[in-house]
Protein backbone atom coordinates (compact mmCIF):
# COMPACT_ATOMS: atom_id res chain seq x y z
CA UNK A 1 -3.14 0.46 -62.66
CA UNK A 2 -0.44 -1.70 -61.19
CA UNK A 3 1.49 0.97 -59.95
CA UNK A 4 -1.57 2.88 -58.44
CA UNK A 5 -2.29 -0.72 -57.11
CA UNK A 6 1.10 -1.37 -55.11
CA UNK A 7 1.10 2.17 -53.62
CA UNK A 8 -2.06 1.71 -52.33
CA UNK A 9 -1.11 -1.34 -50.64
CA UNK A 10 2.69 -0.01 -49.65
CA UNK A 11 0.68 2.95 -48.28
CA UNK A 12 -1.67 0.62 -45.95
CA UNK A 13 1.34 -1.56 -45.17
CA UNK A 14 3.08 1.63 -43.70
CA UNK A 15 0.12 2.68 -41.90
CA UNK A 16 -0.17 -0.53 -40.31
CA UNK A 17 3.48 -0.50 -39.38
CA UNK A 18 3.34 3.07 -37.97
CA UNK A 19 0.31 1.75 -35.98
CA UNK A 20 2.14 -1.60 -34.69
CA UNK A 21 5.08 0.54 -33.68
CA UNK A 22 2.85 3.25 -31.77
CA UNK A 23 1.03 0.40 -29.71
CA UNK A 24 4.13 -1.30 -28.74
CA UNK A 25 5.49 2.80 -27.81
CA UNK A 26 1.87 2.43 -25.48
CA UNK A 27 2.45 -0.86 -24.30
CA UNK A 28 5.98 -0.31 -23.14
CA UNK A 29 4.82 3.06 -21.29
CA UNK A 30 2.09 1.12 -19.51
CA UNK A 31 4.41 -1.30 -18.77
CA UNK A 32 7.09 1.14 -17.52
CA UNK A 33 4.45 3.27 -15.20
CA UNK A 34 3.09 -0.23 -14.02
CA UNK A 35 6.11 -0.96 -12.64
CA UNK A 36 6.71 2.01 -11.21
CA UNK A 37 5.03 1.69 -8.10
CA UNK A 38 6.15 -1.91 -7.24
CA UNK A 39 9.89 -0.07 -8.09
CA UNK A 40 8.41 2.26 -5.32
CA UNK A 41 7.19 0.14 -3.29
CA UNK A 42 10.00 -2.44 -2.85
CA UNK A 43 12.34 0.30 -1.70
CA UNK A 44 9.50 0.94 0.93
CA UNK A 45 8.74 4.30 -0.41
CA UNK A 46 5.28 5.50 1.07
CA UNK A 47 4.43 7.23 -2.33
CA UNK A 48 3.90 4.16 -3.91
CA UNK A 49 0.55 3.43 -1.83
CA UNK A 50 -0.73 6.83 -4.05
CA UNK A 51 0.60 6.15 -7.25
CA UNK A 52 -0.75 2.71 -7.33
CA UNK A 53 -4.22 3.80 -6.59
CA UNK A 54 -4.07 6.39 -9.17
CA UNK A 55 -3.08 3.56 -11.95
CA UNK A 56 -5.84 1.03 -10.86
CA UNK A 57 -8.12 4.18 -11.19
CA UNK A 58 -6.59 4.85 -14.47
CA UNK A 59 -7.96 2.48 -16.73
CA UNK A 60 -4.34 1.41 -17.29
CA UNK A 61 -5.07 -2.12 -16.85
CA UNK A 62 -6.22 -4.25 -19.49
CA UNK A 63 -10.13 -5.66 -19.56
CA UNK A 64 -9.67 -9.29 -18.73
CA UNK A 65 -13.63 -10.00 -18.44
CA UNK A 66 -17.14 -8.71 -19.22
CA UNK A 67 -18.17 -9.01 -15.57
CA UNK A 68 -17.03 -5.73 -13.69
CA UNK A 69 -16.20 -7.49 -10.71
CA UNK A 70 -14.76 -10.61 -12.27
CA UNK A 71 -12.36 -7.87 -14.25
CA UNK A 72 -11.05 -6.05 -11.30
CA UNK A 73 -10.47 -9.63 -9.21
CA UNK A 74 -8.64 -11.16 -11.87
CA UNK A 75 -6.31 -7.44 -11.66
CA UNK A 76 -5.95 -8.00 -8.70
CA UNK A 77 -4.52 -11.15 -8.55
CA UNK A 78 -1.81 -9.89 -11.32
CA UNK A 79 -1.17 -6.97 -9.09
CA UNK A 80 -0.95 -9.15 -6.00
CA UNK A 81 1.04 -11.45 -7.70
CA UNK A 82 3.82 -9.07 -8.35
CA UNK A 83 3.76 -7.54 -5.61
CA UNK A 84 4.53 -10.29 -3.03
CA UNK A 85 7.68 -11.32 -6.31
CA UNK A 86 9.05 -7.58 -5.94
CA UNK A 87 8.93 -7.81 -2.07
CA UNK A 88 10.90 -10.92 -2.26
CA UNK A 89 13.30 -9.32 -4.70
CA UNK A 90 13.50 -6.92 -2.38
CA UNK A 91 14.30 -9.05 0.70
CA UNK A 92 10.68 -9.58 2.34
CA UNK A 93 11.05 -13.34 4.20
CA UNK A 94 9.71 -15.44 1.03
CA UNK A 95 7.32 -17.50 3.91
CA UNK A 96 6.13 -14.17 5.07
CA UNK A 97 5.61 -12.74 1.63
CA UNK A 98 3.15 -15.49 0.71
CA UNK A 99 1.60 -15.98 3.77
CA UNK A 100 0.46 -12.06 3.24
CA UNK A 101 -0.39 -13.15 -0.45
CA UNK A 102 -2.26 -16.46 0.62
CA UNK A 103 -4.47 -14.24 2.92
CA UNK A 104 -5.03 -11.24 0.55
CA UNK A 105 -6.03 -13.55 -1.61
CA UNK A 106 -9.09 -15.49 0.75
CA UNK A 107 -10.26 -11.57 1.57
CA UNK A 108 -10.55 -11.06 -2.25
CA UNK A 109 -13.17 -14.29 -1.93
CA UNK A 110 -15.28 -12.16 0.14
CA UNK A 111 -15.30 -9.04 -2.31
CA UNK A 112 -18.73 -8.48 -3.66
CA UNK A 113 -18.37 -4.99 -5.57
CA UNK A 114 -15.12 -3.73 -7.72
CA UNK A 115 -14.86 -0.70 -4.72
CA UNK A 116 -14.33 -3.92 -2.15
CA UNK A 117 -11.78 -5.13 -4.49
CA UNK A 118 -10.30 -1.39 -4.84
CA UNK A 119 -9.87 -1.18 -1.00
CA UNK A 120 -8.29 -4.70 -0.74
CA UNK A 121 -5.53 -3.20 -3.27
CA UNK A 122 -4.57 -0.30 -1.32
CA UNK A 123 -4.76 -2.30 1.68
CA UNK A 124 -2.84 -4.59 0.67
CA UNK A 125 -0.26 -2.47 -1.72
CA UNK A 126 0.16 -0.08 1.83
CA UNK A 127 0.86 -3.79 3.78
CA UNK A 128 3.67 -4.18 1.50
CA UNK A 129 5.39 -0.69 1.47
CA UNK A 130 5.13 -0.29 4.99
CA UNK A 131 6.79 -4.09 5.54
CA UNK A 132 9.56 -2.57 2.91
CA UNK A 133 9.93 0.52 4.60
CA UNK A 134 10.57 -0.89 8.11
CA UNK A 135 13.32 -3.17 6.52
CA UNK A 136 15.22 0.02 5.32
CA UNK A 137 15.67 0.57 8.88
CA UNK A 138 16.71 -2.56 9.96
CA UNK A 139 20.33 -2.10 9.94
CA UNK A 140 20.48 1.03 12.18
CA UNK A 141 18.75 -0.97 15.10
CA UNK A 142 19.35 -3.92 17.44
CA UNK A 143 17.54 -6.97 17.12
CA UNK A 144 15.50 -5.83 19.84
CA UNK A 145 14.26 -3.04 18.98
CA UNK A 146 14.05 -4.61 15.20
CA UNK A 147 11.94 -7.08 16.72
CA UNK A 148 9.88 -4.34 18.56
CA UNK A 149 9.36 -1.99 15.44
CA UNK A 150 8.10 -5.29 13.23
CA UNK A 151 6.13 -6.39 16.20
CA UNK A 152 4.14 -2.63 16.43
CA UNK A 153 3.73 -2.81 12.52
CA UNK A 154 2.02 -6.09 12.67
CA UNK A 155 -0.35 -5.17 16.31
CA UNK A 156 -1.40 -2.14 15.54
CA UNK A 157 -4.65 -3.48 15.72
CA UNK A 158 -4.47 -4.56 19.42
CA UNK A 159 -3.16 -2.73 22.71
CA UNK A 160 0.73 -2.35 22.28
CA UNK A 161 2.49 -1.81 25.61
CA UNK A 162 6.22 -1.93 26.71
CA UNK A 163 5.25 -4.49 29.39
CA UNK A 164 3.79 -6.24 25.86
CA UNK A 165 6.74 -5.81 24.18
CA UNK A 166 9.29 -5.90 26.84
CA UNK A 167 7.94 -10.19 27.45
CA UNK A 168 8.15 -10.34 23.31
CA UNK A 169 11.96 -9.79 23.20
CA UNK A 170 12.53 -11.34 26.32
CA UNK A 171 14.34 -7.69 28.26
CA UNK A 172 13.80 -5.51 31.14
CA UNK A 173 10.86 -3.26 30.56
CA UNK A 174 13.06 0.30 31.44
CA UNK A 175 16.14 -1.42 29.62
CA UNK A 176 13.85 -1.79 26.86
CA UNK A 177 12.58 1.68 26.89
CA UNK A 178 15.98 3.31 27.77
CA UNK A 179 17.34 1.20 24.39
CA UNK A 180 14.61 2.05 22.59
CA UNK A 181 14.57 6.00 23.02
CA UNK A 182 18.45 5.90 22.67
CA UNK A 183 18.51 3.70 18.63
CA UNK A 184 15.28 5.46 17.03
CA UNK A 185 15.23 9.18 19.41
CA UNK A 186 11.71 8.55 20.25
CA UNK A 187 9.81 6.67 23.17
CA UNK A 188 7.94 3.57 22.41
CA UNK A 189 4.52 5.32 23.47
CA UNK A 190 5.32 7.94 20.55
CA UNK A 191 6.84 6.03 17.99
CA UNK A 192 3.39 3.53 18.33
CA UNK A 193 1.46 6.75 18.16
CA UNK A 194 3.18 7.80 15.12
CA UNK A 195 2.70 4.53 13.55
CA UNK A 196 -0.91 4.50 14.13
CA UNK A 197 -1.02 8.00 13.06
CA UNK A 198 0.31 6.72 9.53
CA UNK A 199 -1.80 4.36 9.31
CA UNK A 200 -4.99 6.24 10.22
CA UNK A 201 -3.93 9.24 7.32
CA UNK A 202 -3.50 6.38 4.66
CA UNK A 203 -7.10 4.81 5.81
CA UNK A 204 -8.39 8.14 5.25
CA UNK A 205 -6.86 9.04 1.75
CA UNK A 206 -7.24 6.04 0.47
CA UNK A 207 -10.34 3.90 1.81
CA UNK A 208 -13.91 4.81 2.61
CA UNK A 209 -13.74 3.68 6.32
CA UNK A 210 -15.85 5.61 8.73
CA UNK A 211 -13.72 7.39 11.69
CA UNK A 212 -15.47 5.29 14.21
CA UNK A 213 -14.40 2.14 12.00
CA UNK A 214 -10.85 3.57 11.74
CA UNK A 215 -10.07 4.27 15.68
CA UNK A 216 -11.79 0.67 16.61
CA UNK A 217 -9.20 -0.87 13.70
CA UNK A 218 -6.12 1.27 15.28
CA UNK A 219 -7.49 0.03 19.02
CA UNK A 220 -8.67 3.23 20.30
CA UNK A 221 -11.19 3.65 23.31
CA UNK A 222 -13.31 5.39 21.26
CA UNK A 223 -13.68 7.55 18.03
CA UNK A 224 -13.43 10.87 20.33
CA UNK A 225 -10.09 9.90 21.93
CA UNK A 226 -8.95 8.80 18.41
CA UNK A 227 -9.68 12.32 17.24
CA UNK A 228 -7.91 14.33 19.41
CA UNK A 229 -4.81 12.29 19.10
CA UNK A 230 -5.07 12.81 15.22
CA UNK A 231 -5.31 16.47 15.73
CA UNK A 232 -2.45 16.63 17.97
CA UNK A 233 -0.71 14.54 15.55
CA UNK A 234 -2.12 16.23 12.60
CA UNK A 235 -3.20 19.54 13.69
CA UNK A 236 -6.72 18.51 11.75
CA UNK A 237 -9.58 16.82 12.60
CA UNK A 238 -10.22 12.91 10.39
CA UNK A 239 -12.82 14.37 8.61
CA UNK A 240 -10.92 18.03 7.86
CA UNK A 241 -8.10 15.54 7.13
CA UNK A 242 -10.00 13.78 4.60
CA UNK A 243 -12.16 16.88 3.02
CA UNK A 244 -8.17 18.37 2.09
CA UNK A 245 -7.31 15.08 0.19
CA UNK A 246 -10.76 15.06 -1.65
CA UNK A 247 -10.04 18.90 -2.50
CA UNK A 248 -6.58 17.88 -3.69
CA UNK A 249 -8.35 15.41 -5.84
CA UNK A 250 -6.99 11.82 -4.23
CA UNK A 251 -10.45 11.27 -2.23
CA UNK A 252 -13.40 10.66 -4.82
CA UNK A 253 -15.75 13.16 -3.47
């Protein structure tokens, strides 16, 4: 009986074991994908704005609340929160980082669904990887046309001119443009284009903005003139764009 007795319980004490030791093999895997994209992201690759949408759609995450939105705010300030530390580590101005952080953080405030909260992530996860990605570049330019490429990043938003940028870093406006053309092989004009461009095929993977909403964020005169410089850029239309992602299962149709 004794014998029957301690196999029993050497038998449950291995299961438990083997259990224990498959966990920690699932932790450590969620831990090493999880990481992944910040990797990805601090070394300013663009395919980390994908990868980290497809974990926080995942289910990858742990459950830190009963209330749905409560959960996916208190993931996001984790995600946030490493983030800004791997853009630091990755040599993002610390003041900058957390500045971006601080204000991420007052737009989560305003959340009031989980699919708010999911577009803050991507917006903010693409602010990040685009900021590392222009610092790759960094050492191939002056510090004008540094200063020119970080100012476009940041004013996309608003009416970017050479004129604009020529009084930002304090040159001739044709110097400026001849300089320009000559370190990156592209005008200003095209290389703000392309930027915008970027940005508008990111809003349309990965957020639920309208087209009119996207060409009044990128400072177009209107959502027509916004759509036939996508489809020069693209050689689509925004919403033939967006219908191939959603086919290609990124866009939740």
């Amino acid at each position: 009986m004794e014998v029957w007795h301690m196999a029993v319980v050497n038998e449950a004490k291995l299961g438990y074991l083997d259990f224990l030791s498959r966990e920690d093999r699932v932790r450590h895997h969620r831990y090493v994908e999880e990481m992944k994209q910040y990797d990805m992201m601090r070394s300013g690759d663009i395919n980390a704005i994908n990868e980290s949408t497809r974990l926080w759609d995942s289910g990858l995450y742990g459950h830190l609340s009963d209330d749905p939105l409560l959960n996916v705010k208190y993931r996001f300030v984790t995600t946030i929160t490493l983030a800004t530390r791997f853009a630091i580590e990755g040599g993002m101005d610390e003041e900058d980082a957390y500045n971006a952080s601080d204000l991420y953080i007052q737009d989560l405030e305003q959340c009031k669904t989980p699919d708010d909260v999911r577009r803050l992530h991507t917006d903010m996860m693409t602010f990040f990887t685009w900021a590392m990605a222009d610092m790759q570049k960094l050492e191939t330019h002056s510090k004008a046309v540094n200063e020119c490429m970080d100012y476009i990043h940041y004013h996309l938003h608003e009416k970017i001119t050479v004129p604009i940028l020529a009084e930002h870093v304090h040159l001739n406006p044709t110097y400026l443009s001849e300089l320009f053309a000559r370190e990156t092989g592209t005008t200003i004009s095209q290389y703000v284009t392309d930027k915008r461009m970027e940005a508008a095929e990111n809003m349309l993977k990965y957020s639920e903005y309208g087209f009119a909403e996207i060409a009044r964020i990128l400072a177009y005169r209107s959502q027509s003139h916004f759509t036939k410089v996508f489809k020069k850029h693209s050689g689509m239309t925004p919403g033939e764009y967006r219908r191939k992602y959603a086919q290609a299962g990124i866009w939740p149709e």
